[in-house]
N, C-alpha and C. Protein backbone atom coordinates (compact mmCIF):
# COMPACT_ATOMS: atom_id res chain seq x y z
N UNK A 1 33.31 26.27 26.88
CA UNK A 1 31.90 26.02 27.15
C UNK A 1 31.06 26.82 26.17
N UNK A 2 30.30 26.37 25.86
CA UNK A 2 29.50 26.18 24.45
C UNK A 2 27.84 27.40 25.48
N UNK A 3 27.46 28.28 24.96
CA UNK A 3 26.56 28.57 25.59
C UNK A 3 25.26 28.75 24.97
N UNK A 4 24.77 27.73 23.88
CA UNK A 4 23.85 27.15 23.28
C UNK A 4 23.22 25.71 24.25
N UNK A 5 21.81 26.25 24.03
CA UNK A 5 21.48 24.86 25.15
C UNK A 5 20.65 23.74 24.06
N UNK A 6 20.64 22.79 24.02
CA UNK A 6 19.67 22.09 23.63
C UNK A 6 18.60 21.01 23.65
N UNK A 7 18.64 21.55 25.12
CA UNK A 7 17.18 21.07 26.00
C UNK A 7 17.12 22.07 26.80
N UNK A 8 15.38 22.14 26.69
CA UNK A 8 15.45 23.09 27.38
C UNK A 8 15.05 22.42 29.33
N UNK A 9 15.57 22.87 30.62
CA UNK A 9 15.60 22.85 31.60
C UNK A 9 14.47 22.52 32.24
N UNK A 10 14.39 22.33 33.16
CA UNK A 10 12.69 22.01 33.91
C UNK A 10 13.03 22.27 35.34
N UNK A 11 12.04 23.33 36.35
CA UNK A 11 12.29 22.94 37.30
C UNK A 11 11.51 21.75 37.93
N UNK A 12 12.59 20.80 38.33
CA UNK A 12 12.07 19.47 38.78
C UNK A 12 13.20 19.11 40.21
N UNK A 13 12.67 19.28 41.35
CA UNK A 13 13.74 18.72 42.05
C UNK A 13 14.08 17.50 42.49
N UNK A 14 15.49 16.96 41.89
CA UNK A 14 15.84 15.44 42.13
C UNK A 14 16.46 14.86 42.67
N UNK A 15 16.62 14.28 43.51
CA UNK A 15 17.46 13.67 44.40
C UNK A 15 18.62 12.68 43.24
N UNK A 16 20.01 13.24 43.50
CA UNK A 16 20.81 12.56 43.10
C UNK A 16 21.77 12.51 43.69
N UNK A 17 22.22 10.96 43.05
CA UNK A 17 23.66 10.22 44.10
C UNK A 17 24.57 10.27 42.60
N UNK A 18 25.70 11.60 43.21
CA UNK A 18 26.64 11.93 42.62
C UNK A 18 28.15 10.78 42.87
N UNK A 19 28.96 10.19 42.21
CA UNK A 19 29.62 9.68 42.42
C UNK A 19 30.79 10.34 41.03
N UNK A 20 32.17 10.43 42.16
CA UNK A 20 33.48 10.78 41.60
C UNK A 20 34.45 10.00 42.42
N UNK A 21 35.59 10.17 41.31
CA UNK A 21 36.63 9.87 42.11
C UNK A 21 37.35 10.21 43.47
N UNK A 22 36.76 11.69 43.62
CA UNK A 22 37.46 11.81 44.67
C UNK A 22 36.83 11.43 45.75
N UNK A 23 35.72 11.09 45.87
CA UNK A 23 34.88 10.86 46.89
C UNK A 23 34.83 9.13 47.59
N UNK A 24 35.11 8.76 48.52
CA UNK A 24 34.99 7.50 48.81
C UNK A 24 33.48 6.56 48.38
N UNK A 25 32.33 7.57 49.03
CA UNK A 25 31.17 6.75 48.39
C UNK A 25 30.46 8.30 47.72
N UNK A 26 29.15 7.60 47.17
CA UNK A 26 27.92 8.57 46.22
C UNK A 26 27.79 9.43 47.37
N UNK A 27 27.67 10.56 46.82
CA UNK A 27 27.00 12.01 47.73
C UNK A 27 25.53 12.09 47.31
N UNK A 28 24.77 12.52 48.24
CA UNK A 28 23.25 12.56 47.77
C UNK A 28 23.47 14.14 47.62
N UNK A 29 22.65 14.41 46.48
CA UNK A 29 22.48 16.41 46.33
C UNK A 29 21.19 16.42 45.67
N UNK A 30 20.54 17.63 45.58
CA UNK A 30 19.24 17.35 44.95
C UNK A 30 19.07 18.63 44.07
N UNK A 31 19.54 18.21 42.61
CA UNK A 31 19.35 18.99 41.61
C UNK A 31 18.00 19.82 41.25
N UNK A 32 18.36 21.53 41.01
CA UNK A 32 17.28 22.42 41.31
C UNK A 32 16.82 22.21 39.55
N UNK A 33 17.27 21.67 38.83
CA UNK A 33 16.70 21.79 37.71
C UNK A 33 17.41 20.75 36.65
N UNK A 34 16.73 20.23 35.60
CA UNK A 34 17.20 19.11 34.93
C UNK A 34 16.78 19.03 33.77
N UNK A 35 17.35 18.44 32.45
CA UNK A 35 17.05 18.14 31.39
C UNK A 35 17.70 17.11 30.96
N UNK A 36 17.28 16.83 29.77
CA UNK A 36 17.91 15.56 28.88
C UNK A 36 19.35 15.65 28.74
N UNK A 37 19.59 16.96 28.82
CA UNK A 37 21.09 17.49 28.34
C UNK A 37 22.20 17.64 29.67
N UNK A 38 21.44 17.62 30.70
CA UNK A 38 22.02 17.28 32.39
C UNK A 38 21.61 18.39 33.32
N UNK A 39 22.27 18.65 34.50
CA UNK A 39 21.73 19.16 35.92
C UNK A 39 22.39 20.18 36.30
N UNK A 40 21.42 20.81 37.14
CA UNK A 40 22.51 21.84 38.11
C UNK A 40 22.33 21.35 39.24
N UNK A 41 23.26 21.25 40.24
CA UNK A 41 22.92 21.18 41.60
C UNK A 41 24.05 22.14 42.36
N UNK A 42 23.08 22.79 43.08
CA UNK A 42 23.37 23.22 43.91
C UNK A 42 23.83 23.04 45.50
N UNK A 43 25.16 23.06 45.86
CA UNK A 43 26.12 22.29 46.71
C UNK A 43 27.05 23.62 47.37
N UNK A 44 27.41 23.14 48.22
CA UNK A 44 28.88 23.57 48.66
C UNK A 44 29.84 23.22 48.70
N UNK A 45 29.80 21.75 48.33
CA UNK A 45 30.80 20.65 47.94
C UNK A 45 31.11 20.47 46.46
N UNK A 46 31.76 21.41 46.12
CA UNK A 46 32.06 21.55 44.22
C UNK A 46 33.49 20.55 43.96
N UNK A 47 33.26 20.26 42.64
CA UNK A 47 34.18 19.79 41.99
C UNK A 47 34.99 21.04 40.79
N UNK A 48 35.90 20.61 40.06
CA UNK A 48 36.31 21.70 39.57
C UNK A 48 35.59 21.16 37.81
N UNK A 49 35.69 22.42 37.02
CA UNK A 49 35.01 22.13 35.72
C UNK A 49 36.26 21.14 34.84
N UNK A 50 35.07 20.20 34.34
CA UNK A 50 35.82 19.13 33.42
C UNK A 50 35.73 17.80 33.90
N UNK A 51 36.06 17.82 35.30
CA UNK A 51 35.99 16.47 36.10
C UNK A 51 34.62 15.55 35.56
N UNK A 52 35.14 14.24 35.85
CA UNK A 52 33.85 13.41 35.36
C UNK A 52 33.38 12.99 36.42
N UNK A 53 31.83 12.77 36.29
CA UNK A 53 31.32 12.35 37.33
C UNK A 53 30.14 11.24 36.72
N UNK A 54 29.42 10.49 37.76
CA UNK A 54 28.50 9.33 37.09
C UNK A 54 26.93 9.89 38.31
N UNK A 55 26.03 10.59 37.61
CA UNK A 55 24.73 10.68 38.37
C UNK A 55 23.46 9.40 38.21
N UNK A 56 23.49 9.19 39.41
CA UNK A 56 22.30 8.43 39.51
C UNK A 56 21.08 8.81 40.13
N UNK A 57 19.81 8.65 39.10
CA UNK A 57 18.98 9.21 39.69
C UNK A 57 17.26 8.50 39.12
N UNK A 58 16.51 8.79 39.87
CA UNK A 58 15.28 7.95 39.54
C UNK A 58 14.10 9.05 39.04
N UNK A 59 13.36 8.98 38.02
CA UNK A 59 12.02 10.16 37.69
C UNK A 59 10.61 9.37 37.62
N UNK A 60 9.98 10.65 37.87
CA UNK A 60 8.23 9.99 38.33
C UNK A 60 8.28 9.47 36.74
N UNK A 61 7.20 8.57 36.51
CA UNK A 61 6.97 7.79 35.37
C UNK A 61 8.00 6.72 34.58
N UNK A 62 9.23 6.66 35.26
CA UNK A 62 10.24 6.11 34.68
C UNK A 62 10.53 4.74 35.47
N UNK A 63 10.23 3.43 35.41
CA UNK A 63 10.04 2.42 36.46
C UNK A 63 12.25 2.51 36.50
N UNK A 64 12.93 2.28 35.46
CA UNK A 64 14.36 2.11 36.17
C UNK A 64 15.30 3.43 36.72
N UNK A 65 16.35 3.02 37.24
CA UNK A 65 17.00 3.82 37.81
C UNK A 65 17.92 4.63 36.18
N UNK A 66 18.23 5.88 36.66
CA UNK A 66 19.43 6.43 35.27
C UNK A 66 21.03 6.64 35.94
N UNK A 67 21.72 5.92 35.35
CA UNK A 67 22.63 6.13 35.54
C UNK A 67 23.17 6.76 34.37
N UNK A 68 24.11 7.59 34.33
CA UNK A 68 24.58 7.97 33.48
C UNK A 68 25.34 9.13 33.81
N UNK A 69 26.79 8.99 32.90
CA UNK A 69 28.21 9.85 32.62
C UNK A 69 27.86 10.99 32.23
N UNK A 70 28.75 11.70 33.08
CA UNK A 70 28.63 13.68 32.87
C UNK A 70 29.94 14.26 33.15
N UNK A 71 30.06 15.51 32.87
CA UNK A 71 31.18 16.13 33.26
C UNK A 71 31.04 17.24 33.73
N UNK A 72 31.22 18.08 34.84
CA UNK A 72 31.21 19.13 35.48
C UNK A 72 31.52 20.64 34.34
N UNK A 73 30.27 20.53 33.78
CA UNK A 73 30.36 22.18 32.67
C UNK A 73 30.99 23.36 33.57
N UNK A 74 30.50 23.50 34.83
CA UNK A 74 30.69 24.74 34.99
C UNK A 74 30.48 24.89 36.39
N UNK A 75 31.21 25.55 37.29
CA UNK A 75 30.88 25.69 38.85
C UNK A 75 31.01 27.61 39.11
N UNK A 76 29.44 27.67 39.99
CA UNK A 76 29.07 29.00 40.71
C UNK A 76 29.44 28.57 41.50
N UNK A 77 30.28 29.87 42.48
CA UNK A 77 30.24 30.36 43.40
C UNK A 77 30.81 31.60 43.77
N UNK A 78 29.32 31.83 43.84
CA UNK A 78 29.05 33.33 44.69
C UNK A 78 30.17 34.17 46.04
N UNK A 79 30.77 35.24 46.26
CA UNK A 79 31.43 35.54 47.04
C UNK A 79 31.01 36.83 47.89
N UNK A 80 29.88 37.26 47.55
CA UNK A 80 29.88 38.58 48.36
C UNK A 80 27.78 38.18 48.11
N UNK A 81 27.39 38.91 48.97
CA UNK A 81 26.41 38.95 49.34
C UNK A 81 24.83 39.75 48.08
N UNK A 82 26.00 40.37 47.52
CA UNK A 82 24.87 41.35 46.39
C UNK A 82 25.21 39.96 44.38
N UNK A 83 26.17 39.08 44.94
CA UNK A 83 26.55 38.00 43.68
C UNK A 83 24.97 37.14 43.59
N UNK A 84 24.67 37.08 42.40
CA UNK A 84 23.64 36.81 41.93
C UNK A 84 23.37 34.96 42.00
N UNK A 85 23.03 34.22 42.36
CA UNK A 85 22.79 32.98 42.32
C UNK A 85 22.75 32.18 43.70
N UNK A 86 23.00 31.06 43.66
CA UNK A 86 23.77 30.08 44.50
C UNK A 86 24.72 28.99 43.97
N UNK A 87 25.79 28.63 45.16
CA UNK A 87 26.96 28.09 44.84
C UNK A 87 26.32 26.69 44.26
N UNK A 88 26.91 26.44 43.18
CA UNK A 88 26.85 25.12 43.00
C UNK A 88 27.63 24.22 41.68
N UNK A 89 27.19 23.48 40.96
CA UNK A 89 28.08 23.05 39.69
C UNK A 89 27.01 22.75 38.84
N UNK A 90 26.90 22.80 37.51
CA UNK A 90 26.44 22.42 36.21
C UNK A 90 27.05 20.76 35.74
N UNK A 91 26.25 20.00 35.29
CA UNK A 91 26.86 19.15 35.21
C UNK A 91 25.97 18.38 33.86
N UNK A 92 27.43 18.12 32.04
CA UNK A 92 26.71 18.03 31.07
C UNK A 92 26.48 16.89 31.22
N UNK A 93 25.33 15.59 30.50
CA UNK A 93 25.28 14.47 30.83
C UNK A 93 25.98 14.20 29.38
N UNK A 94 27.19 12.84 29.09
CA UNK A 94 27.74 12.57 27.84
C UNK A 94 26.98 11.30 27.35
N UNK A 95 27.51 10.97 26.39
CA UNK A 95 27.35 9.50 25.91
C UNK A 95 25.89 8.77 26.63
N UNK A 96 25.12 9.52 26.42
CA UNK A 96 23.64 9.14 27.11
C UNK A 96 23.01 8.71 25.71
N UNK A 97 22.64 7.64 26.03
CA UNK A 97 21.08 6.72 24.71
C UNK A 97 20.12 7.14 24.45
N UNK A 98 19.75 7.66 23.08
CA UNK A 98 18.43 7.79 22.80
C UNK A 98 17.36 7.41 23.80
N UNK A 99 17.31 6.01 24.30
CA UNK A 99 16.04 6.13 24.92
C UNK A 99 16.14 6.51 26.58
N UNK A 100 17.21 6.88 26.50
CA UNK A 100 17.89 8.02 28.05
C UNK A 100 17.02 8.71 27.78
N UNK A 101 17.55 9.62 26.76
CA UNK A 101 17.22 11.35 26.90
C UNK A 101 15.50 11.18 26.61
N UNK A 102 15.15 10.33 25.66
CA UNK A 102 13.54 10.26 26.04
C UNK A 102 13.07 9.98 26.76
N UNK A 103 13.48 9.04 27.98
CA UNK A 103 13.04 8.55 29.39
C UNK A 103 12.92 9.73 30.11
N UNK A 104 13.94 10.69 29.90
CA UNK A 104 14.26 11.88 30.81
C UNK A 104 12.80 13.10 30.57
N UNK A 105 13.20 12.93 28.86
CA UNK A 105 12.22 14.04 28.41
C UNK A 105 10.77 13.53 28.84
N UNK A 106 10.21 12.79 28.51
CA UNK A 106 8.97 11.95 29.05
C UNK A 106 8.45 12.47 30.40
N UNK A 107 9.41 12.11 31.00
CA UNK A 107 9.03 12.27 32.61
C UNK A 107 9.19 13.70 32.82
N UNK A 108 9.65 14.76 32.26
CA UNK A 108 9.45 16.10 32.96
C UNK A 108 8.73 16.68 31.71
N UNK A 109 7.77 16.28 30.91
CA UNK A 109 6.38 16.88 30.30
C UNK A 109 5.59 17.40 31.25
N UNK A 110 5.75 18.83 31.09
CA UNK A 110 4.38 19.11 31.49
C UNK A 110 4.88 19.61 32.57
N UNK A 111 6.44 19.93 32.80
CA UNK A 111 6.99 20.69 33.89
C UNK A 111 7.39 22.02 33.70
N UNK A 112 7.18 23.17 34.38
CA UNK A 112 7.51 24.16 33.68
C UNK A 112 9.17 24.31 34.00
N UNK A 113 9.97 25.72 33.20
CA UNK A 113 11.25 25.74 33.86
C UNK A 113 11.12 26.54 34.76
N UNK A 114 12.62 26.52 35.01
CA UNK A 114 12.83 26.90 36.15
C UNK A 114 12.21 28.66 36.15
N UNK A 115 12.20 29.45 37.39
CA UNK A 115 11.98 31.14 37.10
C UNK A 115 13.45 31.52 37.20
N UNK A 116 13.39 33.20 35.94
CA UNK A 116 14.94 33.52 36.02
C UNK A 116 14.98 34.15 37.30
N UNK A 117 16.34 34.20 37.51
CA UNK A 117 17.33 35.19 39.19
C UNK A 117 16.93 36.78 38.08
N UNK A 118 16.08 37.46 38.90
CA UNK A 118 16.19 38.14 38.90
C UNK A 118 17.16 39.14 39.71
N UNK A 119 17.46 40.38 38.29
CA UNK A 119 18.77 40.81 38.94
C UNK A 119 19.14 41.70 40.05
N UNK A 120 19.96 41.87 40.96
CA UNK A 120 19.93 42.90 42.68
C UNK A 120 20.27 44.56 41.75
N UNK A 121 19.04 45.25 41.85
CA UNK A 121 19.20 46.31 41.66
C UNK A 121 19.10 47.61 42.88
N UNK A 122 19.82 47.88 43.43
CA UNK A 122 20.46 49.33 44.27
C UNK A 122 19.42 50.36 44.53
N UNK A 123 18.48 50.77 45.03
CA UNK A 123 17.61 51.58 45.14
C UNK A 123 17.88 52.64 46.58
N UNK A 124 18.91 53.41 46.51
CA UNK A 124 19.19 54.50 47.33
C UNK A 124 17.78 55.17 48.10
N UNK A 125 18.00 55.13 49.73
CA UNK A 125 16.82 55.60 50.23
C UNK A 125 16.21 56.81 49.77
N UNK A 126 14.90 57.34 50.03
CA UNK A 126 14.18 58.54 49.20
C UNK A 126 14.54 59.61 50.63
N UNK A 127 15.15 60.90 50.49
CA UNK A 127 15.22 61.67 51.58
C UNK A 127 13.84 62.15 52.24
N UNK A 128 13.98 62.13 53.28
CA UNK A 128 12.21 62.70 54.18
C UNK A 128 12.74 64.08 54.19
């Protein structure tokens, strides 16, 4: 995994119908942030990294639906209570069309990104 991005993220939250193989039908999840370049969503229902998956999903200003092929970059999950994030999976979008990634980019102008996780820092009580 490549940790150069080249789009940058938006927080935009989207309702998407995730579909894999292992799953009998689409799962609805609703991605905390998105770009031209693909999603995070945040789940408890992870796949493992690499797996392919097909997201479908609809954006304000965009009259059709997007479908389009991705592969599971990368899965959080958190195990102890002071672990920084929430559980979920990264997911890159592949073989997406020029006028994809501009449909995508279009519609989240003017969105800001997401705010960073700030990090859990330890502050030992002050003695009285």
């Amino acid at each position: 995994m490549s940790d150069i991005r080249f789009e940058v993220r938006k927080a935009r939250p989207t309702r998407i119908e995730l579909i894999s193989q292992y799953w009998d039908e689409p799962v609805e999840m609703v991605a905390s942030d998105i770009s031209p370049g693909g999603i995070f969503l945040p789940a408890d229902l992870l796949l493992e990294a690499g797996e392919p998956v097909v997201a479908c999903f609809s954006l304000p200003g965009h009259r059709q639906e997007f479908q389009i092929f991705g592969d599971v970059a990368w899965v959080s999950m958190p195990r102890r209570a002071s672990d920084l994030g929430t559980s979920g999976m990264a997911v890159n979008f592949v073989k997406t069309t020029a006028m994809e990634r501009l449909g995508i980019r279009h519609s989240l102008r003017g969105v800001p990104p997401p705010l960073p996780h700030k990090p859990y820092r330890f502050v030992p009580p002050r003695p009285h």
